[in-house]
N, C-alpha and C. Protein backbone atom coordinates (compact mmCIF):
# COMPACT_ATOMS: atom_id res chain seq x y z
N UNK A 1 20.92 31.12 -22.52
CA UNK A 1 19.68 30.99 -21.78
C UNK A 1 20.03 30.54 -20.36
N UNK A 2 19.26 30.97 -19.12
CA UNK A 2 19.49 30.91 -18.39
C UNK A 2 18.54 29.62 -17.23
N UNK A 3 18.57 29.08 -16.01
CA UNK A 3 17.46 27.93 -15.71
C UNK A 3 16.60 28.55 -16.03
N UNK A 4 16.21 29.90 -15.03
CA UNK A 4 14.88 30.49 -15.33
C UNK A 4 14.21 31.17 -16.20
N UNK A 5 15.16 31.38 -17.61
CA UNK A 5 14.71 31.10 -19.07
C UNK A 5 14.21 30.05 -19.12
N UNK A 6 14.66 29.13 -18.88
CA UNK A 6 13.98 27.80 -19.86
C UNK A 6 13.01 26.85 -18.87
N UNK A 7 12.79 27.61 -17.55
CA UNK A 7 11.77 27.04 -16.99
C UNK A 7 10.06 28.17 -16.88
N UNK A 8 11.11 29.20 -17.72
CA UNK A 8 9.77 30.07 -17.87
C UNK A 8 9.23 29.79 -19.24
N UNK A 9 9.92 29.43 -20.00
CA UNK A 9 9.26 28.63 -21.83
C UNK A 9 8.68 27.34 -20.89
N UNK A 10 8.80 26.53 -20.43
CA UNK A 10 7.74 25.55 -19.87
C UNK A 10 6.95 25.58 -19.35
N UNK A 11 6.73 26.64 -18.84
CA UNK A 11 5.35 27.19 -17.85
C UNK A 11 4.69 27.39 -18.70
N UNK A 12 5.27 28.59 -19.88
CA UNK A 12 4.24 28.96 -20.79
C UNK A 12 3.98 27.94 -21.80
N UNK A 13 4.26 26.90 -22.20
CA UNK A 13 3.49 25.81 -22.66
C UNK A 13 3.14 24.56 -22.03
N UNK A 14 2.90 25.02 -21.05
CA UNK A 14 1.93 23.75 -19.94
C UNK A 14 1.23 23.24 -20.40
N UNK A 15 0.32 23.72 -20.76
CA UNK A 15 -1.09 23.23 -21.32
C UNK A 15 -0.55 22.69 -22.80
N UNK A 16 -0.24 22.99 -23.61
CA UNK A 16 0.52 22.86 -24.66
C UNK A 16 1.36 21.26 -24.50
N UNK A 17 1.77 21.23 -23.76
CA UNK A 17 2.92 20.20 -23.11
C UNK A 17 2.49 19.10 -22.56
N UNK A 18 0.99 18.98 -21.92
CA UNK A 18 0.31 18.35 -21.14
C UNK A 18 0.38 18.28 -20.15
N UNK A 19 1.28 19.51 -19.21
CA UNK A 19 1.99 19.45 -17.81
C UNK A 19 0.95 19.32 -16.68
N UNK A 20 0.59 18.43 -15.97
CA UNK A 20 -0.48 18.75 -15.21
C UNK A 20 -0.26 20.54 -14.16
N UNK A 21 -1.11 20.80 -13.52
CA UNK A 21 -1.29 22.02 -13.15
C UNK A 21 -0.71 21.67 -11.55
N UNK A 22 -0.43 20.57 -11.14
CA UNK A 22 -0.25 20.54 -9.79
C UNK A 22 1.23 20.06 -9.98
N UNK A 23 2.10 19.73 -11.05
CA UNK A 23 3.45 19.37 -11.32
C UNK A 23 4.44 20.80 -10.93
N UNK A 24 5.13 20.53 -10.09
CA UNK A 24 5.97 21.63 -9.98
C UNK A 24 7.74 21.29 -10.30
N UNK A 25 8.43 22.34 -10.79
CA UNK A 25 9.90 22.05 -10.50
C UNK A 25 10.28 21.40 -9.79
N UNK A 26 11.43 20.49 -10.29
CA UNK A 26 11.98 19.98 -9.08
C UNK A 26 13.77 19.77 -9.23
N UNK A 27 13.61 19.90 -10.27
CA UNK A 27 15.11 20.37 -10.64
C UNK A 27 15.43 21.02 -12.34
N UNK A 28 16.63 21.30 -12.69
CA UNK A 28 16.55 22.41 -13.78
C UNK A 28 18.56 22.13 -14.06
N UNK A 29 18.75 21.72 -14.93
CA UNK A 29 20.14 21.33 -15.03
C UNK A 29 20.70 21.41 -16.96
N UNK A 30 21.62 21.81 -16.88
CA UNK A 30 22.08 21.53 -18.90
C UNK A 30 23.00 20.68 -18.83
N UNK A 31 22.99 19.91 -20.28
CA UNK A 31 23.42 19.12 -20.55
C UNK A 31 23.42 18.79 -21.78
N UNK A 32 24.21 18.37 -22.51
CA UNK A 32 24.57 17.12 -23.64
C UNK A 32 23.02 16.67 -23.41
N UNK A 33 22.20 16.67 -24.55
CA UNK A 33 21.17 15.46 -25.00
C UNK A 33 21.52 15.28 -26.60
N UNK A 34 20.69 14.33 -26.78
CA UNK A 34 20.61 13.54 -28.27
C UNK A 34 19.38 13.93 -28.67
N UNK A 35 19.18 14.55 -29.90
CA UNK A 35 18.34 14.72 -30.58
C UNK A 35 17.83 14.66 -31.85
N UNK A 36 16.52 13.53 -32.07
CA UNK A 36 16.47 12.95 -33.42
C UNK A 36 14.93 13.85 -33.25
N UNK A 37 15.00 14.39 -34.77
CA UNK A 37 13.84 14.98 -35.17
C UNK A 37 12.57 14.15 -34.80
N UNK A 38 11.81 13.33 -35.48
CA UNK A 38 11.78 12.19 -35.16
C UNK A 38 11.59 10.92 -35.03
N UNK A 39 11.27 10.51 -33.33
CA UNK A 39 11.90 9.42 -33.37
C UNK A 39 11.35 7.89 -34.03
N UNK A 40 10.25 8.16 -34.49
CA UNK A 40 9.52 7.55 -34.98
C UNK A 40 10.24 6.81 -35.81
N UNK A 41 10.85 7.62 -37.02
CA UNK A 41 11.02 7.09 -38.14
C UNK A 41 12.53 7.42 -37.85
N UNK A 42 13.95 6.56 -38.52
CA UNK A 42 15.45 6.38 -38.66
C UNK A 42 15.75 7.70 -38.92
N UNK A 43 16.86 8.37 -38.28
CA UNK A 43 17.05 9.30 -38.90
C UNK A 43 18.12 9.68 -37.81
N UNK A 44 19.40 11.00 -38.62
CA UNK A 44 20.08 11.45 -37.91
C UNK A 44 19.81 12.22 -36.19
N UNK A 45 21.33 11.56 -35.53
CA UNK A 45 21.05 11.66 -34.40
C UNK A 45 22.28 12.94 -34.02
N UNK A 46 21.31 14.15 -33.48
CA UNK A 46 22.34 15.30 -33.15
C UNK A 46 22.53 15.26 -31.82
N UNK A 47 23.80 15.88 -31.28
CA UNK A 47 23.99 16.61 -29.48
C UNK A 47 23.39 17.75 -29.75
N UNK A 48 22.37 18.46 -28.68
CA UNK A 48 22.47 19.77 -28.77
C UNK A 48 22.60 20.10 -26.96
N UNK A 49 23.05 21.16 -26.89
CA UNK A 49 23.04 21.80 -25.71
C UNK A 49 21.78 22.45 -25.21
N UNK A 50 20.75 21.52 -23.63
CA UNK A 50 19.92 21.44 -23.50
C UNK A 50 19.50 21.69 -22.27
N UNK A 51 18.85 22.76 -21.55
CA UNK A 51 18.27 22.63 -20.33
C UNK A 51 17.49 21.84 -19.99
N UNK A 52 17.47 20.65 -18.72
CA UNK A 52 16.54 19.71 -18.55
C UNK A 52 16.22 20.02 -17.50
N UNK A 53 14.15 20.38 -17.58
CA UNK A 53 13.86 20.57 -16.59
C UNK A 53 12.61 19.67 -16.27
N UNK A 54 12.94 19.05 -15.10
CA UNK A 54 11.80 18.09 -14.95
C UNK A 54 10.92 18.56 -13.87
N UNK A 55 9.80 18.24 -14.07
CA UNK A 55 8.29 18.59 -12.78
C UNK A 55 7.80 17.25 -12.49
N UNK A 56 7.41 17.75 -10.97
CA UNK A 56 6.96 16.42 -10.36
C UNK A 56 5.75 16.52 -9.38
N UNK A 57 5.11 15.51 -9.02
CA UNK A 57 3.91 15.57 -8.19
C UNK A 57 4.04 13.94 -7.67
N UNK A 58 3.05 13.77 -6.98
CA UNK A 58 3.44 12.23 -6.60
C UNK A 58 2.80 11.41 -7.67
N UNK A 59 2.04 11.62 -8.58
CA UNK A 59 2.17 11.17 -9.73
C UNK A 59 2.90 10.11 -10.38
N UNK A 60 4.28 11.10 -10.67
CA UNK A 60 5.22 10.90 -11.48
C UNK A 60 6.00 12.14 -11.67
N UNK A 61 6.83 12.19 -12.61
CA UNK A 61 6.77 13.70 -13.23
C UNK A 61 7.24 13.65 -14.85
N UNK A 62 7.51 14.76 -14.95
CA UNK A 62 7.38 15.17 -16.45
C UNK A 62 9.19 15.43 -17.16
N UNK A 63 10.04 14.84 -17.77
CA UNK A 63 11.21 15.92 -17.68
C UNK A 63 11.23 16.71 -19.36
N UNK A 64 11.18 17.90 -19.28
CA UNK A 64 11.47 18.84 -20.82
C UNK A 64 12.87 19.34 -20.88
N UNK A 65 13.18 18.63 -22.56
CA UNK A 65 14.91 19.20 -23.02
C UNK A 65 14.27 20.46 -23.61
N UNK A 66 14.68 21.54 -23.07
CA UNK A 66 14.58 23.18 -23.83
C UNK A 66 16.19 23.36 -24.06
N UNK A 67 16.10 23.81 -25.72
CA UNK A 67 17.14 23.71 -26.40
C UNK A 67 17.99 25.52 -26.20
N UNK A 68 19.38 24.99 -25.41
CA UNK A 68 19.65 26.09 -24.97
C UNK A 68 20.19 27.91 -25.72
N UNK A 69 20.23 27.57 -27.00
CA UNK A 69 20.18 28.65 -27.77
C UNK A 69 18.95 28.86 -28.56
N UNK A 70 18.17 28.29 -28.84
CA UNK A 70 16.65 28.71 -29.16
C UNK A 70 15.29 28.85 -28.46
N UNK A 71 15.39 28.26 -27.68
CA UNK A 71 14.47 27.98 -26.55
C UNK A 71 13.42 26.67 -26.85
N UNK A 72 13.72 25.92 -28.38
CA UNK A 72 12.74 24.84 -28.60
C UNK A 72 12.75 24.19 -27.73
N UNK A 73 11.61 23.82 -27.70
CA UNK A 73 11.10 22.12 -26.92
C UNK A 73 11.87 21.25 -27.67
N UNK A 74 12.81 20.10 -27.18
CA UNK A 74 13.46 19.51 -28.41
C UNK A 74 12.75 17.72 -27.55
N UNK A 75 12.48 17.92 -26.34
CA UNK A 75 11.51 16.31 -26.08
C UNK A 75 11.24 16.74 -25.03
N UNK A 76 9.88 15.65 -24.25
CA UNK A 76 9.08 15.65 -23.59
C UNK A 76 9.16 14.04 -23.37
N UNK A 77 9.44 13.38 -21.60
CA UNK A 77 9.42 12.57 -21.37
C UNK A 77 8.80 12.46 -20.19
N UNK A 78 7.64 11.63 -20.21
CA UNK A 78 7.06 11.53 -19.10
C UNK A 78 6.81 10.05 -18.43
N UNK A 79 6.39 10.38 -17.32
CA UNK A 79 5.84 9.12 -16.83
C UNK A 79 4.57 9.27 -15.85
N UNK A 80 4.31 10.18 -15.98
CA UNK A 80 2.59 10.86 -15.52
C UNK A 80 1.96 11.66 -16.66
């Protein structure tokens, strides 16, 4: 998958995602994340290989791990 693979699976679940409509890209990078099904409750903790793309507004912004061989949403961290 490529950035603009996995910043085009986030567009298309904006609304889905809670992305506000005025949040735009602001950067788009892969990486090593940790991923617990979840996190709620104890449970195994995997690496998967992850595009992180975060959106921003003066807000705050939003950052999404899109999981780089499936395209899942694997988290959603925000602070707007």
């Amino acid at each position: 998958m490529t950035d603009q693979e996995a910043i085009a699976v986030v567009e298309k679940k904006r609304s889905e995602l809670r992305i506000r409509r005025n949040m735009e890209v602001s950067s788009a990078e892969k990486a090593i994340v940790e991923y617990i099904k979840d996190r709620s409750k104890p449970g195994r903790v995997e690496d998967r290989i992850a595009w992180i793309i975060e959106m921003a507004n003066s807000e705050g912004f939003v950052r999404v791990h899109v999981d780089d061989r499936t395209g899942d949403i694997l988290e959603v961290l925000r602070t707007a």
